[in-house]
PDB file of N, CA and C in Angstrom:
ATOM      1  N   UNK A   1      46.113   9.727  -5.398  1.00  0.00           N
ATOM      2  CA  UNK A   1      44.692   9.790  -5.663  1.00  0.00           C
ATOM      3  C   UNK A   1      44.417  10.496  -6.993  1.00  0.00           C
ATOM      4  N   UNK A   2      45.490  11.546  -6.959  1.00  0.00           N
ATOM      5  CA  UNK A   2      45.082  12.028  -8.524  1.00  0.00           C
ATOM      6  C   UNK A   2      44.935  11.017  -9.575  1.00  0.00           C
ATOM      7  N   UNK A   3      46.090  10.627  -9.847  1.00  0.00           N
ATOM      8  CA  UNK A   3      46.562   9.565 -10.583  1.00  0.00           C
ATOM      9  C   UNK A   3      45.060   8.616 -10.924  1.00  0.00           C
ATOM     10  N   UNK A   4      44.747   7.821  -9.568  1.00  0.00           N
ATOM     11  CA  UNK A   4      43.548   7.135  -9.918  1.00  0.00           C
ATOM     12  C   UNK A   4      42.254   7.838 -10.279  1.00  0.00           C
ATOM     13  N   UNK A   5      41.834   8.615 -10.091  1.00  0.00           N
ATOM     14  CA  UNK A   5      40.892   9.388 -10.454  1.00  0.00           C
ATOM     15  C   UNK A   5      40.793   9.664 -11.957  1.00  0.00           C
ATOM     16  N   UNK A   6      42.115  10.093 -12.110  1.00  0.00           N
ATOM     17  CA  UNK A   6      42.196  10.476 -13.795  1.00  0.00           C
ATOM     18  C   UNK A   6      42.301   8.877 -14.786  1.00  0.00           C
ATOM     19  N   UNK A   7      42.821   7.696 -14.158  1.00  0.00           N
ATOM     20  CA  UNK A   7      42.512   6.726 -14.612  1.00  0.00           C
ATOM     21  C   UNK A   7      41.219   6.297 -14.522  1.00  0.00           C
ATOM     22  N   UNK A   8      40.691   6.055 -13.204  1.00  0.00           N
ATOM     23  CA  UNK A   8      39.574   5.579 -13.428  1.00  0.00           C
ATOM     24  C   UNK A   8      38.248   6.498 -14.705  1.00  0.00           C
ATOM     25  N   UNK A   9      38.463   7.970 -14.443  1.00  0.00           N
ATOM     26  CA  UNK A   9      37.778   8.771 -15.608  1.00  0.00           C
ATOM     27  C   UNK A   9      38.406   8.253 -16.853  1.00  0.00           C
ATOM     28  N   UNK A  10      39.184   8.251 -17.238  1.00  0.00           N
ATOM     29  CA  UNK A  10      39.580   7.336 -18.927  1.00  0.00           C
ATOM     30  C   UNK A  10      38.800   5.934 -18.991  1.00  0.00           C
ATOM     31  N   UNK A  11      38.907   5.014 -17.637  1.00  0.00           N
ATOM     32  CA  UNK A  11      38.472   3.557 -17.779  1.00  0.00           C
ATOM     33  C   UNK A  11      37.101   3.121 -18.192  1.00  0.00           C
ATOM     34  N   UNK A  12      36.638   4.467 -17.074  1.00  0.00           N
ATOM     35  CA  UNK A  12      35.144   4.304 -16.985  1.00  0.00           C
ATOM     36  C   UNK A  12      34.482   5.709 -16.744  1.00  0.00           C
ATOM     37  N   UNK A  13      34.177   6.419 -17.970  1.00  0.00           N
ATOM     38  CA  UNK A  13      33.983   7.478 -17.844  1.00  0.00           C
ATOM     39  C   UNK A  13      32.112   8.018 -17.421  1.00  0.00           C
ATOM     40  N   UNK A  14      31.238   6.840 -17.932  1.00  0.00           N
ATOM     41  CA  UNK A  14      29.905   7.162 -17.639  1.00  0.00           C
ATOM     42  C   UNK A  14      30.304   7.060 -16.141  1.00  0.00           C
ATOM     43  N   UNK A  15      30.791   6.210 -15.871  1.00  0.00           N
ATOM     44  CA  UNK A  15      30.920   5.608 -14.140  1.00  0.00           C
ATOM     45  C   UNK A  15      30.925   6.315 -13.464  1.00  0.00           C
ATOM     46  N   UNK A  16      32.421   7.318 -13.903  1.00  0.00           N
ATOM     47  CA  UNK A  16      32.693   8.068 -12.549  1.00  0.00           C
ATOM     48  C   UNK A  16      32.025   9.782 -12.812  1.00  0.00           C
ATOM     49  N   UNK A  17      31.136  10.021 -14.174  1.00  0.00           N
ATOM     50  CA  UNK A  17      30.432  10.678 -14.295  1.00  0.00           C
ATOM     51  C   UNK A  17      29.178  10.399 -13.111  1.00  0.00           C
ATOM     52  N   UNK A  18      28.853   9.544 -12.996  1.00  0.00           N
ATOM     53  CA  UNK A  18      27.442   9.822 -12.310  1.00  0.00           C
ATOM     54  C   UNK A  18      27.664   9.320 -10.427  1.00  0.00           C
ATOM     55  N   UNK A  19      29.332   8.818 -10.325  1.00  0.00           N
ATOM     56  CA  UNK A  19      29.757   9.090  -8.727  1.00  0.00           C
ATOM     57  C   UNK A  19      30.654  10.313  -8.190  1.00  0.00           C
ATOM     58  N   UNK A  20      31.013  10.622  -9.501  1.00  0.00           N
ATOM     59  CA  UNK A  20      32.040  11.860  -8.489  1.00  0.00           C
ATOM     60  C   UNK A  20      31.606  13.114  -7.683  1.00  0.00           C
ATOM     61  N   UNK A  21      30.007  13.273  -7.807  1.00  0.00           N
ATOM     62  CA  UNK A  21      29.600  14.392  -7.129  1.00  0.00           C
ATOM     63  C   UNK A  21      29.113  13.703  -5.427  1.00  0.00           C
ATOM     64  N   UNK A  22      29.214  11.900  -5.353  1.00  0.00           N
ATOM     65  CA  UNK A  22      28.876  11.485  -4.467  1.00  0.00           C
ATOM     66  C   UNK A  22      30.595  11.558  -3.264  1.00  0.00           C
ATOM     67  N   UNK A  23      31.639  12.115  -3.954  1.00  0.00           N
ATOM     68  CA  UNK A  23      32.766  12.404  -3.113  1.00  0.00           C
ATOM     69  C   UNK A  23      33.558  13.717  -3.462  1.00  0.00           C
ATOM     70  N   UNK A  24      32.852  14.427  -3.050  1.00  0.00           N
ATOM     71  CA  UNK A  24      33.443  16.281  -3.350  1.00  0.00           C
ATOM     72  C   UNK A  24      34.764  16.065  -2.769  1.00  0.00           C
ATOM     73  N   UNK A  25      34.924  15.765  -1.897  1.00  0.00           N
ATOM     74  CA  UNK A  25      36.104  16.354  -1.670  1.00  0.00           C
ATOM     75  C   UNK A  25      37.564  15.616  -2.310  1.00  0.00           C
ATOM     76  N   UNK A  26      37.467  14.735  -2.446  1.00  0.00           N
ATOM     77  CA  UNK A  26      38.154  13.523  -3.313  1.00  0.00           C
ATOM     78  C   UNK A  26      38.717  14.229  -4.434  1.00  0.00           C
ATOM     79  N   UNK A  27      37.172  14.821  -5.857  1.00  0.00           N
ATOM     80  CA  UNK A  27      37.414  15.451  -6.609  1.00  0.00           C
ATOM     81  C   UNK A  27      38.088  16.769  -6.263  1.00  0.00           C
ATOM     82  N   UNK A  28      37.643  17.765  -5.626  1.00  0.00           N
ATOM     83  CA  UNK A  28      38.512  19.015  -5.001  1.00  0.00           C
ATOM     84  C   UNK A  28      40.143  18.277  -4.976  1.00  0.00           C
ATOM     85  N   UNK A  29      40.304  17.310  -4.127  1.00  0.00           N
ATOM     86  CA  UNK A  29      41.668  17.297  -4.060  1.00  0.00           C
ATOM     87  C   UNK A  29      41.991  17.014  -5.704  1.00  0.00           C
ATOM     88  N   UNK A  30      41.472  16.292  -6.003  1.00  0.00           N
ATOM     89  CA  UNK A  30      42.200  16.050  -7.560  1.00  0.00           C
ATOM     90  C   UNK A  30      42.658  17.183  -8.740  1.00  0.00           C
ATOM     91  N   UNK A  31      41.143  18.211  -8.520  1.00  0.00           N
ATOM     92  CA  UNK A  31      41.360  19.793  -9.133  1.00  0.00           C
ATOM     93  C   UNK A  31      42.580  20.270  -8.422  1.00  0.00           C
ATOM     94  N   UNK A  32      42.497  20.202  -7.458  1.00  0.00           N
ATOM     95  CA  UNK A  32      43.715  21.241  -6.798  1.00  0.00           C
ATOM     96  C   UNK A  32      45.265  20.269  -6.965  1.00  0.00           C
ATOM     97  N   UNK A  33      45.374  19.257  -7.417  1.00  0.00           N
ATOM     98  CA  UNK A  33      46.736  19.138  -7.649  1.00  0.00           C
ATOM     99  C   UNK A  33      46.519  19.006  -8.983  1.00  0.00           C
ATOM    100  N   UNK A  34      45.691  19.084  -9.917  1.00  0.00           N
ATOM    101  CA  UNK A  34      46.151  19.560 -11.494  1.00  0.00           C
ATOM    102  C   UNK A  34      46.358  20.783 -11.525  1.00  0.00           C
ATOM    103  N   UNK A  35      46.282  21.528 -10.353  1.00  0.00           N
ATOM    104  CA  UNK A  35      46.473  23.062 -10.813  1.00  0.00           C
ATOM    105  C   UNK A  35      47.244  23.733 -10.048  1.00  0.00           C
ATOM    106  N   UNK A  36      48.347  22.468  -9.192  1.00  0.00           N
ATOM    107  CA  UNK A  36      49.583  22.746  -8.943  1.00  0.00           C
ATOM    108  C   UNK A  36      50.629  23.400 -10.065  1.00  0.00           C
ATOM    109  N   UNK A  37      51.195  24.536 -10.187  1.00  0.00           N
ATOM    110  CA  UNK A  37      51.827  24.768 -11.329  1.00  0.00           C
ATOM    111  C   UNK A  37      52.917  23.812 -11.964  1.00  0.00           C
ATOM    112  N   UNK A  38      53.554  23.448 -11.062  1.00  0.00           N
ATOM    113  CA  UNK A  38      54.967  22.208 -11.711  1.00  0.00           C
ATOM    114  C   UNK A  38      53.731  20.729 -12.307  1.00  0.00           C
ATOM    115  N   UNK A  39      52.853  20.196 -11.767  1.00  0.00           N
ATOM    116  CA  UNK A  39      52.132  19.931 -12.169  1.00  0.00           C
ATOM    117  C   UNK A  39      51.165  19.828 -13.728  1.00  0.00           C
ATOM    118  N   UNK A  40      50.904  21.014 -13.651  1.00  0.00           N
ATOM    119  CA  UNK A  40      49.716  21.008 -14.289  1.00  0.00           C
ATOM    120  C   UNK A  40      50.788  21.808 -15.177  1.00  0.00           C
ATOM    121  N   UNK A  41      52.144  22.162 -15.351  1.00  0.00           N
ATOM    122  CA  UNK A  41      53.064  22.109 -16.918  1.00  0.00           C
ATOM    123  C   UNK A  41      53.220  20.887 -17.085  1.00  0.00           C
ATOM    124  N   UNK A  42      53.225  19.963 -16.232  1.00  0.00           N
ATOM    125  CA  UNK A  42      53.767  18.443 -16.836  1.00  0.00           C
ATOM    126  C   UNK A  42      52.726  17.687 -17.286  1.00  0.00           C
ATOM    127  N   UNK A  43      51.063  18.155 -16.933  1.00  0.00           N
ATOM    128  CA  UNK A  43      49.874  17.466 -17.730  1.00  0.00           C
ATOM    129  C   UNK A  43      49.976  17.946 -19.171  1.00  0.00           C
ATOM    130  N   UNK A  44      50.574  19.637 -19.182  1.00  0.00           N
ATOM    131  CA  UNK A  44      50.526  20.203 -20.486  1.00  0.00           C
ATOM    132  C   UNK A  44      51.327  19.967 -21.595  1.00  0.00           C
ATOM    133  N   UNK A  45      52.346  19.016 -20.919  1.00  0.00           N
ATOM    134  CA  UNK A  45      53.479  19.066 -22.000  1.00  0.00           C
ATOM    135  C   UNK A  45      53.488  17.938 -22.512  1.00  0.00           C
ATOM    136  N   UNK A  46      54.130  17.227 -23.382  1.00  0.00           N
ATOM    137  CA  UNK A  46      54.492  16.356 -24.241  1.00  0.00           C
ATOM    138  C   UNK A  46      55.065  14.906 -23.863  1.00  0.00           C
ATOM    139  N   UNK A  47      55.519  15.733 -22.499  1.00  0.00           N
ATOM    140  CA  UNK A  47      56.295  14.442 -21.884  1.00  0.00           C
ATOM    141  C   UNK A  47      55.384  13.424 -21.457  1.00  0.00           C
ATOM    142  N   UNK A  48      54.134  13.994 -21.498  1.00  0.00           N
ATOM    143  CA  UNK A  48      53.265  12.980 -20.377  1.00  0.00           C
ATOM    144  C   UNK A  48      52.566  11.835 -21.358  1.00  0.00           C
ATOM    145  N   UNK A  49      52.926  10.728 -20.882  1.00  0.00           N
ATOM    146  CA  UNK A  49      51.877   9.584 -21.507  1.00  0.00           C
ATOM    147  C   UNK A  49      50.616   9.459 -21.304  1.00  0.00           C
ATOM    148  N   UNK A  50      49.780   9.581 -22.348  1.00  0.00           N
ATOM    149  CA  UNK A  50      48.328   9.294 -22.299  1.00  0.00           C
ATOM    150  C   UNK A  50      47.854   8.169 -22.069  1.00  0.00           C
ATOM    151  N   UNK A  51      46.663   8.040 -21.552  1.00  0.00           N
ATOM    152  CA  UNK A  51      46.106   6.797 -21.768  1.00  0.00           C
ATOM    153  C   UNK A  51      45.940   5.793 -22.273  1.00  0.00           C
ATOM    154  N   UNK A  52      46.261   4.744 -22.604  1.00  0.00           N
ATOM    155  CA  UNK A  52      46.234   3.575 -23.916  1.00  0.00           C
ATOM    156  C   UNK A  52      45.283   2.744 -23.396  1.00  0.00           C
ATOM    157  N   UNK A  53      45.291   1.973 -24.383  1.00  0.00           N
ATOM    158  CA  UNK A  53      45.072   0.268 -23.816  1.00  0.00           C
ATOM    159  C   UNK A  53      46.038  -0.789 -23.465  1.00  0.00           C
ATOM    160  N   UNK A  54      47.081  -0.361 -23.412  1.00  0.00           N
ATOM    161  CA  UNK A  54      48.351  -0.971 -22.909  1.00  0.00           C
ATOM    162  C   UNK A  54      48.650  -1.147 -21.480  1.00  0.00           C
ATOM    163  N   UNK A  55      48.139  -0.145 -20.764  1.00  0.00           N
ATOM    164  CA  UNK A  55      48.468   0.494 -19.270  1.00  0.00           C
ATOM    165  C   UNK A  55      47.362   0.129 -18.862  1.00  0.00           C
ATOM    166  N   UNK A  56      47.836  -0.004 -17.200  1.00  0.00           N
ATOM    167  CA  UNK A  56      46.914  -0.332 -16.077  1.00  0.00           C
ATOM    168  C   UNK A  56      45.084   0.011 -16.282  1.00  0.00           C
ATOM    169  N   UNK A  57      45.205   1.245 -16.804  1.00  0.00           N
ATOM    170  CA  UNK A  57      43.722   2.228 -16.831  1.00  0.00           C
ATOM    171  C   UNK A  57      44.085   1.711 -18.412  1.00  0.00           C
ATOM    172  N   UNK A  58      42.550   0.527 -18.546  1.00  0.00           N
ATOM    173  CA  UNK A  58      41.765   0.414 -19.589  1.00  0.00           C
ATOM    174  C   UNK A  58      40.583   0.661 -20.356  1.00  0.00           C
ATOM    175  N   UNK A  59      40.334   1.016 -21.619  1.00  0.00           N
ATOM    176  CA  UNK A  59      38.639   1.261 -21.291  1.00  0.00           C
ATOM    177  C   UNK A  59      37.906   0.329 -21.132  1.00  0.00           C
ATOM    178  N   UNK A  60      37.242   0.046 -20.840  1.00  0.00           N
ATOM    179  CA  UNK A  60      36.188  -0.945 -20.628  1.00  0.00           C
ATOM    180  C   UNK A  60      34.522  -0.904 -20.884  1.00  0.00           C
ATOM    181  N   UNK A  61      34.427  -0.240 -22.100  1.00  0.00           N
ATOM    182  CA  UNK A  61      32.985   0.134 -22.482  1.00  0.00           C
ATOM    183  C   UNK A  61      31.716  -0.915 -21.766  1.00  0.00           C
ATOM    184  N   UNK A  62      32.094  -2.177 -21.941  1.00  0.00           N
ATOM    185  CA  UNK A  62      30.651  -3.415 -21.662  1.00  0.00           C
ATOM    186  C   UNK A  62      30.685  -3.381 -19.710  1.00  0.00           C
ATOM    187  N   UNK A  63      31.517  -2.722 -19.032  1.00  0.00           N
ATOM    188  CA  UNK A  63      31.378  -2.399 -17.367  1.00  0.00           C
ATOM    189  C   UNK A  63      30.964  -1.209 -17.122  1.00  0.00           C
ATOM    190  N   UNK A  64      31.400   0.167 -18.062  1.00  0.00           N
ATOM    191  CA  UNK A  64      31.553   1.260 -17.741  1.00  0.00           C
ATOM    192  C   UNK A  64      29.290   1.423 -17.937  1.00  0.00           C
ATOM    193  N   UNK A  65      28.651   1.169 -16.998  1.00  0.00           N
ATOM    194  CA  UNK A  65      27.365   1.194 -16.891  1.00  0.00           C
ATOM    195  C   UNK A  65      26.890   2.423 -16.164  1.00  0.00           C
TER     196      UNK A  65
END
């Protein structure tokens, strides 16, 4: 769930700006495993691939409504 969450926020960021307060706890879980420590060194470090337009999570500005 993390995973999608943080994709769908790159894909469609107005989107899940104006639903994520409609699933607290969803988001809670998502905060609390970025701030797993083994975790949340591996968001910090170098190793981790960002977002592109290559990968699954695209942006999509003309949906993101």
């Amino acid at each position: 769930m993390f995973q999608v969450i943080e994709g769908m926020r790159y894909a469609f960021p107005k989107f899940m700006k104006r639903i994520e307060s409609d699933y607290p706890k969803l988001t809670a879980l998502h905060d609390r495993v970025a701030q797993l420590p083994r975790i949340a060194a591996y968001l910090a470090s170098p190793r981790r691939i960002e977002f592109n337009e290559d990968g699954i999570f695209r942006r999509y500005p003309e949906l993101d409504g």
